[in-house]
N, C-alpha and C. Protein backbone atom coordinates (compact mmCIF):
# COMPACT_ATOMS: atom_id res chain seq x y z
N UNK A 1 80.67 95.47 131.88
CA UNK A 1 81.89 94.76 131.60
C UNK A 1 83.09 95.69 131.73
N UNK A 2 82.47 97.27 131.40
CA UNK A 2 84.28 97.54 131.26
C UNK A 2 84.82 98.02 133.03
N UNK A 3 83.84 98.39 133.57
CA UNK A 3 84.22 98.33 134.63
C UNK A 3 85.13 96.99 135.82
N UNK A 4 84.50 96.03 135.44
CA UNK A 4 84.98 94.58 136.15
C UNK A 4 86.26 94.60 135.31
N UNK A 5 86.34 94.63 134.20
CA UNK A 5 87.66 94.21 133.54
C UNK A 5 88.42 95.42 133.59
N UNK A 6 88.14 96.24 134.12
CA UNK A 6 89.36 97.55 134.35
C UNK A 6 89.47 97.85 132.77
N UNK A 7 88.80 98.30 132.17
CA UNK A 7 88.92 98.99 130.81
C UNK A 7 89.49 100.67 130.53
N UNK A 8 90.06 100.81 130.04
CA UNK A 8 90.68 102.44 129.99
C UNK A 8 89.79 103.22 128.72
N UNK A 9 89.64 104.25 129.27
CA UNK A 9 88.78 105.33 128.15
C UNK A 9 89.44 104.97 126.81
N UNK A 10 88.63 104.62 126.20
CA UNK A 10 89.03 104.71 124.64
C UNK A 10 89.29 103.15 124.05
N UNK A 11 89.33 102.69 125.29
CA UNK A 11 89.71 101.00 124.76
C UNK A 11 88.65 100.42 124.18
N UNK A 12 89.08 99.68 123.06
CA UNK A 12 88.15 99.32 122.24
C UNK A 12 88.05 97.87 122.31
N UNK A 13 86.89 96.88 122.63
CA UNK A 13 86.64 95.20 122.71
C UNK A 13 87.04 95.02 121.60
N UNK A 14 87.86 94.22 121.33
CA UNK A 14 88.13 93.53 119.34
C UNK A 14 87.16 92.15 119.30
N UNK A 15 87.39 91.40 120.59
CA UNK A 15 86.97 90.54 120.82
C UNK A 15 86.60 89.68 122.45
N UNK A 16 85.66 89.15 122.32
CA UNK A 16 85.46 88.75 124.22
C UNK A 16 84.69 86.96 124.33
N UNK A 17 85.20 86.48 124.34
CA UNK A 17 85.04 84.93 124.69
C UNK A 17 85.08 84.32 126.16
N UNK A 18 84.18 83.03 125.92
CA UNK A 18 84.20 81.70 127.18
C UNK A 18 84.20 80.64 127.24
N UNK A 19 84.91 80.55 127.80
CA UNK A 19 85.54 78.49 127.70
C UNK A 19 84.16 77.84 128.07
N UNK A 20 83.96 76.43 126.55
CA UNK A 20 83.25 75.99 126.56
C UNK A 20 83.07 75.00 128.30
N UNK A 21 81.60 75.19 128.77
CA UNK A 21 81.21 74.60 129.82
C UNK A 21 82.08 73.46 129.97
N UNK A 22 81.81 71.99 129.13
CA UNK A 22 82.52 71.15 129.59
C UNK A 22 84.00 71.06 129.81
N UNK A 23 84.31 71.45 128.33
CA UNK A 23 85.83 71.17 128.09
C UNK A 23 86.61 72.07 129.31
N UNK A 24 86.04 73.32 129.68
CA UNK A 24 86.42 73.66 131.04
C UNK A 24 86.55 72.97 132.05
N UNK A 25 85.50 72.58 132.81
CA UNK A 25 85.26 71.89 133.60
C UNK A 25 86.43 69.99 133.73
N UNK A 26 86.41 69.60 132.47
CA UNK A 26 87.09 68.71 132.59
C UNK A 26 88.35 68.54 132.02
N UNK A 27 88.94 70.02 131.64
CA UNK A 27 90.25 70.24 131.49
C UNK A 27 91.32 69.02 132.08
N UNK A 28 91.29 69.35 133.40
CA UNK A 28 92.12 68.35 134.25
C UNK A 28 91.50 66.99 134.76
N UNK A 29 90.90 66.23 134.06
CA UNK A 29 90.41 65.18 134.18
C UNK A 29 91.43 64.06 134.56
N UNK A 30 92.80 64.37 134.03
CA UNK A 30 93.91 63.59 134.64
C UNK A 30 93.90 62.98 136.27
N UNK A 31 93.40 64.66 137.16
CA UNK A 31 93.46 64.09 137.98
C UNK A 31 92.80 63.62 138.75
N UNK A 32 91.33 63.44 137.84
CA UNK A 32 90.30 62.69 138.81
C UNK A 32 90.79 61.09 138.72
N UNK A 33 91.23 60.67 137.52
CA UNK A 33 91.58 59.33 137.49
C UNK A 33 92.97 58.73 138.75
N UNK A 34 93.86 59.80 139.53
CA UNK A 34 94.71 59.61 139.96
C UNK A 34 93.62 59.99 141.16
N UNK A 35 93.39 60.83 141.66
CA UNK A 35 92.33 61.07 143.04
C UNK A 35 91.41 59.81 143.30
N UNK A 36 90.57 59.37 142.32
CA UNK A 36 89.57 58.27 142.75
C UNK A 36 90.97 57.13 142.72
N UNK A 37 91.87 56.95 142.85
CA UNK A 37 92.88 56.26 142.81
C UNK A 37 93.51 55.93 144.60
N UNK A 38 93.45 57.13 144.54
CA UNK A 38 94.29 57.38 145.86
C UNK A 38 93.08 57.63 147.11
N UNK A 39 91.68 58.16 146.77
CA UNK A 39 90.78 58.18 147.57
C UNK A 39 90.43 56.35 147.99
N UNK A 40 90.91 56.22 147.18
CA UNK A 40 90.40 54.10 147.23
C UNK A 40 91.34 53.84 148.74
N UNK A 41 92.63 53.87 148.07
CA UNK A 41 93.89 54.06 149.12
C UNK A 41 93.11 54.65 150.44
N UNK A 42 93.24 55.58 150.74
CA UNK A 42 92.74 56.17 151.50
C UNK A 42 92.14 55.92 152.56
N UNK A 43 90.62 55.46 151.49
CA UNK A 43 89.43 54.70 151.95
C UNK A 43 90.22 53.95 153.19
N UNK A 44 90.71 52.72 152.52
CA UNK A 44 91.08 51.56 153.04
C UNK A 44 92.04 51.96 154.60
N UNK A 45 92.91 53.09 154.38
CA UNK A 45 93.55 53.11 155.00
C UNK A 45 92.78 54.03 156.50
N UNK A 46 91.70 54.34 156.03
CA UNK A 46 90.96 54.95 157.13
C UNK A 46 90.13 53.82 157.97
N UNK A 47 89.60 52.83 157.39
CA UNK A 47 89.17 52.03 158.10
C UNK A 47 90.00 51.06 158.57
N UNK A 48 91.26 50.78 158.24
CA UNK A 48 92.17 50.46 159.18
C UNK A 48 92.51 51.28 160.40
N UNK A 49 92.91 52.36 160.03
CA UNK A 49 92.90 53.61 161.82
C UNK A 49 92.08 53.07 162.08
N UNK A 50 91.11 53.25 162.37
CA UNK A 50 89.12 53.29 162.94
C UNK A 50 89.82 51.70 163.37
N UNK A 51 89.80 50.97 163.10
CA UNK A 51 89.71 49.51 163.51
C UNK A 51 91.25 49.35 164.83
N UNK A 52 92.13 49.79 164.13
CA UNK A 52 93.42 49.98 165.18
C UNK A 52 93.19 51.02 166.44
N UNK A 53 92.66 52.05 165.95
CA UNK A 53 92.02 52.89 166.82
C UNK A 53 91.41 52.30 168.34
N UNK A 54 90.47 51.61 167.78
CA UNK A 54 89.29 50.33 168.92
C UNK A 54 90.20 49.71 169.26
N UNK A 55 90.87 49.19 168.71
CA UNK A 55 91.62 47.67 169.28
C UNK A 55 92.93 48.54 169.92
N UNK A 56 93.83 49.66 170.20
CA UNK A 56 94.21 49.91 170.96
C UNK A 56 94.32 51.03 171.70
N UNK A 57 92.80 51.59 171.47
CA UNK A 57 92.41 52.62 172.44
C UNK A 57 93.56 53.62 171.88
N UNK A 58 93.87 54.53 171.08
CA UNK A 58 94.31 55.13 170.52
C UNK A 58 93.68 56.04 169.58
N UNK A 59 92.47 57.06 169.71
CA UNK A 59 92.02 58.20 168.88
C UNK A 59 93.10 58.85 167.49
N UNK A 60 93.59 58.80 167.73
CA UNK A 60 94.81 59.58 166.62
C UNK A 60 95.03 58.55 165.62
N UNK A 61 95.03 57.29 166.18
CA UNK A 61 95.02 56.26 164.33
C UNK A 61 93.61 56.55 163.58
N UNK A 62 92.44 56.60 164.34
CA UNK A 62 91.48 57.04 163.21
C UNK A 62 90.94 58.39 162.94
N UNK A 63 92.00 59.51 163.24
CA UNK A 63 92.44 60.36 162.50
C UNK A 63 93.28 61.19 161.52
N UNK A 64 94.38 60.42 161.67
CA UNK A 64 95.44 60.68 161.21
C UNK A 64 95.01 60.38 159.52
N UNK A 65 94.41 59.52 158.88
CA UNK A 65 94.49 59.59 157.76
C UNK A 65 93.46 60.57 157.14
N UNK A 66 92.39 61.10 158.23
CA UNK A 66 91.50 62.16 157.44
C UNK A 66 91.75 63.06 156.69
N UNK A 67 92.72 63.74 156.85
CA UNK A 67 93.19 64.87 155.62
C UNK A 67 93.69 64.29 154.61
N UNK A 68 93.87 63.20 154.37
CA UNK A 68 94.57 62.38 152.98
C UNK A 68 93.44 62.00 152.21
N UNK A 69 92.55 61.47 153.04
CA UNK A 69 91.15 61.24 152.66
C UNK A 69 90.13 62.01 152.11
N UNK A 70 90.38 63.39 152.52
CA UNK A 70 89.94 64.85 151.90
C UNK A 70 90.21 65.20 150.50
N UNK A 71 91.65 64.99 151.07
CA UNK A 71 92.76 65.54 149.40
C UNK A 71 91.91 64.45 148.98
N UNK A 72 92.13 63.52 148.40
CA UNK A 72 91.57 62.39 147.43
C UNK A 72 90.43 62.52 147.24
N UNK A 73 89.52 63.31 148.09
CA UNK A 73 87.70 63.73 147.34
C UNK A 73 88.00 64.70 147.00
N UNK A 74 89.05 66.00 147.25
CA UNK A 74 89.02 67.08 146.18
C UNK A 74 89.50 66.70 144.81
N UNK A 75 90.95 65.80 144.73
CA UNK A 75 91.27 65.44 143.50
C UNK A 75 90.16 64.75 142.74
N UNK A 76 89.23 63.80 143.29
CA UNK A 76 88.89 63.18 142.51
C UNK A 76 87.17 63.58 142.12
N UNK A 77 86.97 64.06 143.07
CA UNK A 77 85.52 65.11 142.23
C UNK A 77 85.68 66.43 142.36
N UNK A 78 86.26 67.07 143.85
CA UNK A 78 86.17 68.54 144.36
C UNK A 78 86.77 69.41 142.99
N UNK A 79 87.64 68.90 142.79
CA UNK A 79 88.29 70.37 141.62
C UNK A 79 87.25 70.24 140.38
N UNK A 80 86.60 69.37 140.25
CA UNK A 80 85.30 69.41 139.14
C UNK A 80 84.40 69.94 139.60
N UNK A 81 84.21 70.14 140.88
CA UNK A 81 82.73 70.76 140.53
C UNK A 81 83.55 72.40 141.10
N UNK A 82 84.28 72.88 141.64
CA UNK A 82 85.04 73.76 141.46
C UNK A 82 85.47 74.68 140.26
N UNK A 83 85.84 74.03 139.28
CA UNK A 83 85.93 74.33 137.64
C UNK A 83 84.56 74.81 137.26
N UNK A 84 83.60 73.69 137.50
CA UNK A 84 81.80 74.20 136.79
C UNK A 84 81.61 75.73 137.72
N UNK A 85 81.86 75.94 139.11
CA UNK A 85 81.60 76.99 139.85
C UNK A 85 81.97 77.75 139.07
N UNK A 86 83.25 78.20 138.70
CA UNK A 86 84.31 78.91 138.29
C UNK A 86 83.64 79.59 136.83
N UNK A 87 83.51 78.80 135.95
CA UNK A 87 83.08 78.94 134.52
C UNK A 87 82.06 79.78 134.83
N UNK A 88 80.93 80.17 135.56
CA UNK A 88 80.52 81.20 135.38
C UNK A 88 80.72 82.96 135.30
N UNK A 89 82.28 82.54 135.98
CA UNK A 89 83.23 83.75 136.09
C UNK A 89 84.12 84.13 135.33
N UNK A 90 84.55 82.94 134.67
CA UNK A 90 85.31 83.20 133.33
C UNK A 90 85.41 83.88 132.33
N UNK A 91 85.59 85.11 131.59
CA UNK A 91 85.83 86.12 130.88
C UNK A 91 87.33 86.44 129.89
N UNK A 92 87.35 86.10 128.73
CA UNK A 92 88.54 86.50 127.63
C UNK A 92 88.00 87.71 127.05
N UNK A 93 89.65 88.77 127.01
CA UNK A 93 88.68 89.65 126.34
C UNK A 93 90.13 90.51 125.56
N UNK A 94 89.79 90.35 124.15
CA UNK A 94 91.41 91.21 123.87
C UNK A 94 90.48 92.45 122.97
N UNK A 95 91.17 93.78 123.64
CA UNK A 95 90.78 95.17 122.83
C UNK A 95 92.01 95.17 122.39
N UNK A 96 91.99 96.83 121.86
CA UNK A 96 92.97 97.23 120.66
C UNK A 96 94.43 97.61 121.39
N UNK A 97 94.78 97.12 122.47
CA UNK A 97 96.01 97.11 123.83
C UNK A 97 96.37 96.21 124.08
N UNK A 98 95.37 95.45 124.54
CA UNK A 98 95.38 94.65 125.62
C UNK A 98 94.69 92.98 125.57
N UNK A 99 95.42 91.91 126.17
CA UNK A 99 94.51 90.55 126.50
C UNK A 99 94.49 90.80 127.98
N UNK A 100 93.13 90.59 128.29
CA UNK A 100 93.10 90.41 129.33
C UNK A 100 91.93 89.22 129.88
N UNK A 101 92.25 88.15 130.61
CA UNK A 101 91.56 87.33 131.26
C UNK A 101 90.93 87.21 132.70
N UNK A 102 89.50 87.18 132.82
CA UNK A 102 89.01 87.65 134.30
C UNK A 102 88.81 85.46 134.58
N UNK A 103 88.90 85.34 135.78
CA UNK A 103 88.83 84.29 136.37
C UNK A 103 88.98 84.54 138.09
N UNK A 104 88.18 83.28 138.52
CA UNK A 104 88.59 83.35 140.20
C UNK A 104 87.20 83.05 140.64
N UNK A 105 87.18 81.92 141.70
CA UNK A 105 85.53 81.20 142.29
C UNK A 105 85.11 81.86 143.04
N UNK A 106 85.67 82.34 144.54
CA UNK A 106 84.92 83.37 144.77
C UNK A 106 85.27 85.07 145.04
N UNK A 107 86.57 85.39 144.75
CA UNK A 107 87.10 86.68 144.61
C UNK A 107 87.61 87.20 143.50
N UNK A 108 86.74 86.98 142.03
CA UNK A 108 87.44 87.06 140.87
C UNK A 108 88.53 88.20 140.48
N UNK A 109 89.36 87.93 139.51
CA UNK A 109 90.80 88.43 139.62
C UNK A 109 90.97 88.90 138.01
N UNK A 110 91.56 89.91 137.37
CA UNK A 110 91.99 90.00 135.85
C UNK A 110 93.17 89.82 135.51
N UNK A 111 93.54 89.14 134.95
CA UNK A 111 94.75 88.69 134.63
C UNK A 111 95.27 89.71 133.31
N UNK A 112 96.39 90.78 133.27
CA UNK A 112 96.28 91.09 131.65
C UNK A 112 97.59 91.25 130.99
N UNK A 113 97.93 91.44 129.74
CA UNK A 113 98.90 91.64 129.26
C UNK A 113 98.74 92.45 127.83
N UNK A 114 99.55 93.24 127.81
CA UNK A 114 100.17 94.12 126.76
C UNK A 114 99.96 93.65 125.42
N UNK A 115 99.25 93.92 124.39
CA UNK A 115 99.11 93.29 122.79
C UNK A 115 100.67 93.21 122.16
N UNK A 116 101.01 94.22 122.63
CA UNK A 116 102.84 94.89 122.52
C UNK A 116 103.49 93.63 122.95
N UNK A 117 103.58 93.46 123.98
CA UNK A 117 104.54 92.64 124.73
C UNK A 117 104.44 91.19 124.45
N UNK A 118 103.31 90.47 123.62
CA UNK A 118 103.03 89.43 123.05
C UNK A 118 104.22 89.06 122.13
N UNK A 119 104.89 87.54 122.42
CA UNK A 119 106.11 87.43 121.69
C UNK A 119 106.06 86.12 120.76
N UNK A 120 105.07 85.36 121.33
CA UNK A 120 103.89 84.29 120.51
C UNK A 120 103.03 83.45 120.82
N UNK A 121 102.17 83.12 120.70
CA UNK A 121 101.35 81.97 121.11
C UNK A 121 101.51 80.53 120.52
N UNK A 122 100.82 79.73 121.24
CA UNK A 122 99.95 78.65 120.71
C UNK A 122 98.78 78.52 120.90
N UNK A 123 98.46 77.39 120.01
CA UNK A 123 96.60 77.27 119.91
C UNK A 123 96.80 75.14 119.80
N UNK A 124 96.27 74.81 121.08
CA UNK A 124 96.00 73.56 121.04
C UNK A 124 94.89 72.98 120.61
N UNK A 125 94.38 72.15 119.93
CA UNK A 125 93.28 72.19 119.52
C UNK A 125 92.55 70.83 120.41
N UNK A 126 91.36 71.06 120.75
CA UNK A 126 90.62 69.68 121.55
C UNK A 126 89.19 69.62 121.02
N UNK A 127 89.19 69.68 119.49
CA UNK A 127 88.50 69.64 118.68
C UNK A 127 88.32 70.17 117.53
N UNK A 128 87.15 70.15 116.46
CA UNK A 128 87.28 70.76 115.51
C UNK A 128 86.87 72.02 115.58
N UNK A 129 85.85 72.63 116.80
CA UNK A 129 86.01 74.17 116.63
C UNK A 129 85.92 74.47 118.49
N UNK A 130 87.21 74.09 119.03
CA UNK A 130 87.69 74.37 120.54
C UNK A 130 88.91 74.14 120.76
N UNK A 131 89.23 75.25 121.14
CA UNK A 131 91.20 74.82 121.28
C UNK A 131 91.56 76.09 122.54
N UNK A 132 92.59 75.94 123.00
CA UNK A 132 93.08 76.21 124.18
C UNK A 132 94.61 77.41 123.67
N UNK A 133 94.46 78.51 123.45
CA UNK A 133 95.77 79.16 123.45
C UNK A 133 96.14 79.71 124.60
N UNK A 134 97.76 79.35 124.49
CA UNK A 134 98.96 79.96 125.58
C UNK A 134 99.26 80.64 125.23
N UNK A 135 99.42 82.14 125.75
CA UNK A 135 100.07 83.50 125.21
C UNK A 135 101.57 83.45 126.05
N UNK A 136 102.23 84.01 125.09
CA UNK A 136 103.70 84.06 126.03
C UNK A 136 104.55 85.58 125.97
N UNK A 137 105.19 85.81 126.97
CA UNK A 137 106.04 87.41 126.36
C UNK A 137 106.88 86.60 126.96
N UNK A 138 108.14 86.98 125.74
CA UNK A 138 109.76 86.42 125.73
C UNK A 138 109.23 85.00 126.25
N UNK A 139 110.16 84.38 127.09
CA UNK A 139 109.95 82.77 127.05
C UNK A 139 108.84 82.45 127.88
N UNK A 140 108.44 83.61 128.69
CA UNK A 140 107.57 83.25 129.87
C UNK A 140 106.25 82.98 129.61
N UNK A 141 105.75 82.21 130.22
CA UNK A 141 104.35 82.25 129.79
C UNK A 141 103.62 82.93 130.40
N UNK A 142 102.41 83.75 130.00
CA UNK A 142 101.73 84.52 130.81
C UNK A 142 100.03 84.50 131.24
N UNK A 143 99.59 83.81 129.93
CA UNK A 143 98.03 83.78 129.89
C UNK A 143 97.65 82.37 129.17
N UNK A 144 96.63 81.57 129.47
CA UNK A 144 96.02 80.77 128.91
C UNK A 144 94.65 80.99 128.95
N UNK A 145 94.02 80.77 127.77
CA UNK A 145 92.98 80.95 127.38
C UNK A 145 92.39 79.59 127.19
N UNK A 146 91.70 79.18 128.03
CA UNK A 146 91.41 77.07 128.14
C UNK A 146 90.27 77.23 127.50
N UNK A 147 89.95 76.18 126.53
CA UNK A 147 88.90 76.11 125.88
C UNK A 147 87.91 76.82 125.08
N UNK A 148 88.39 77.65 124.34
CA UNK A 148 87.82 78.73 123.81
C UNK A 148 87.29 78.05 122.47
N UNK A 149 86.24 78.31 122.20
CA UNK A 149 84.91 78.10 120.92
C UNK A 149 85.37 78.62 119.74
N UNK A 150 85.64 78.17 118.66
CA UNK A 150 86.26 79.29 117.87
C UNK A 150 87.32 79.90 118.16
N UNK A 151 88.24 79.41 118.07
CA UNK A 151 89.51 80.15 118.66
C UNK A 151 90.03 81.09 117.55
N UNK A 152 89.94 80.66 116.63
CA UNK A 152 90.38 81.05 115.24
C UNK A 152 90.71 82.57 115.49
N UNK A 153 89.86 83.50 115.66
CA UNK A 153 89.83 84.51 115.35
C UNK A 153 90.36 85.16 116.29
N UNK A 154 90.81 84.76 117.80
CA UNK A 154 91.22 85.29 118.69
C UNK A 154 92.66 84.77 118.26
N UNK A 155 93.05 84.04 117.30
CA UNK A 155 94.10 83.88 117.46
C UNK A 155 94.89 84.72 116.04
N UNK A 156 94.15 85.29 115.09
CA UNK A 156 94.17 85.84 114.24
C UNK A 156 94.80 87.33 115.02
N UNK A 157 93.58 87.87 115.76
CA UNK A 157 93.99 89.03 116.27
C UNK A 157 95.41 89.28 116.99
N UNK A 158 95.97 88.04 117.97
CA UNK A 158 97.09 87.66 118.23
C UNK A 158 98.38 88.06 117.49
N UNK A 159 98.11 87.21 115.81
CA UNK A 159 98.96 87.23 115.15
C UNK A 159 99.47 88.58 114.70
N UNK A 160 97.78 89.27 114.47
CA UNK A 160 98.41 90.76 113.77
C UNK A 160 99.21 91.50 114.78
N UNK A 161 98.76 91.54 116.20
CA UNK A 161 99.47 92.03 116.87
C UNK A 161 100.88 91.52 117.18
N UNK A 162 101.28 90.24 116.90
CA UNK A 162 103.00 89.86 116.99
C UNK A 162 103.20 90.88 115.48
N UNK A 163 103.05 90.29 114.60
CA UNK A 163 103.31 91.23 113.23
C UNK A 163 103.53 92.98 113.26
N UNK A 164 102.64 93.22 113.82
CA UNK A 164 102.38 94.60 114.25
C UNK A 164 103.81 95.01 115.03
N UNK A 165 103.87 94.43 116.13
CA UNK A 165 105.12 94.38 117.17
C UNK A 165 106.31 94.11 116.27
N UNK A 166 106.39 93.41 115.57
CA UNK A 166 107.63 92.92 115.04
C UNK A 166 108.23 94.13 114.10
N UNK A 167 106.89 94.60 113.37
CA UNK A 167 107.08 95.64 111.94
C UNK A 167 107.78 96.89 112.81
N UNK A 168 107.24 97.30 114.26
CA UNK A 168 107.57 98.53 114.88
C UNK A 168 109.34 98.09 115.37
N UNK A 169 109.67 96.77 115.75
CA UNK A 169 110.88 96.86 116.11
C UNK A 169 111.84 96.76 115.39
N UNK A 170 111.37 96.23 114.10
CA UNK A 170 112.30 96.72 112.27
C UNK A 170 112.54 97.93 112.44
N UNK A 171 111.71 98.83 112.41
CA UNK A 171 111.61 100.19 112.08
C UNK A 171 111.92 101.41 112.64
């Protein structure tokens, strides 16, 4: 692990979490309901080309809607089973520095930020023990942590570190 996550001598894990399977996976469920929406559309509108196509000898009407027809099977299943790929790559991990988040399907990537530079979070909750925190420095947002099991305590560690930050810029 400390190698993949770029860990520095001396850094210490406080804590290391993974977004629960489903609630990952169907995070954005929004837009399967709008994809199987528009794949319908689609549908229809492809077998119209194909039919205009024949009837006036014209190849390009029953192509022209294929890439629309695509998008609408990625929206409406592709980014799900994309997400399940993904979740096996998924990695939260805050030491005594640093949050840092590993993600990415097939060239995974670490995402990290400064314990310091943390200016506050939230913690959404999508159940009684799974909730989703946004880390932010100054207004920006920088990290989300989707679906995490127990969030509680990752968000504890959070806090001491705003506190921590805050007590050093009193002082």
């Amino acid at each position: 692990m400390r190698r993949e996550l770029g860990l520095n001598d001396g850094e210490l894990v406080r804590w290391e979490g993974r977004p629960a399977p489903r609630c990952y996976t169907f995070r954005h469920w929004r837009h399967s309901i709008f994809g199987c929406i528009f794949l319908a559309v689609t549908g229809c509108w492809q077998v119209l080309g194909i039919e205009m196509a024949s009837t006036y000898a014209t190849a390009w009407l029953a192509w022209l809607p294929l890439p629309f027809l695509l998008l609408g099977g990625y929206l409406s299943v592709g980014h799900l089973l994309q997400a399940r790929l993904e979740w096996d790559r998924v990695l939260y991990v805050i030491t005594d520095r640093r949050l840092l988040a590993k993600r990415g399907l097939f060239k995974p990537w670490v995402e990290s930020m400064e314990l310091a530079a943390v200016t506050y979070f939230s913690l959404h909750h999508q159940g009684e023990q799974l909730g989703t925190l946004r880390v932010y420095r100054e207004k920006e947002q920088r990290l989300i942590l989707h679906c995490i099991e127990h969030p509680r305590r990752a968000a504890e560690l959070l806090e001491a570190a705003i506190n921590q930050g805050s007590a050093k810029g009193e002082g």
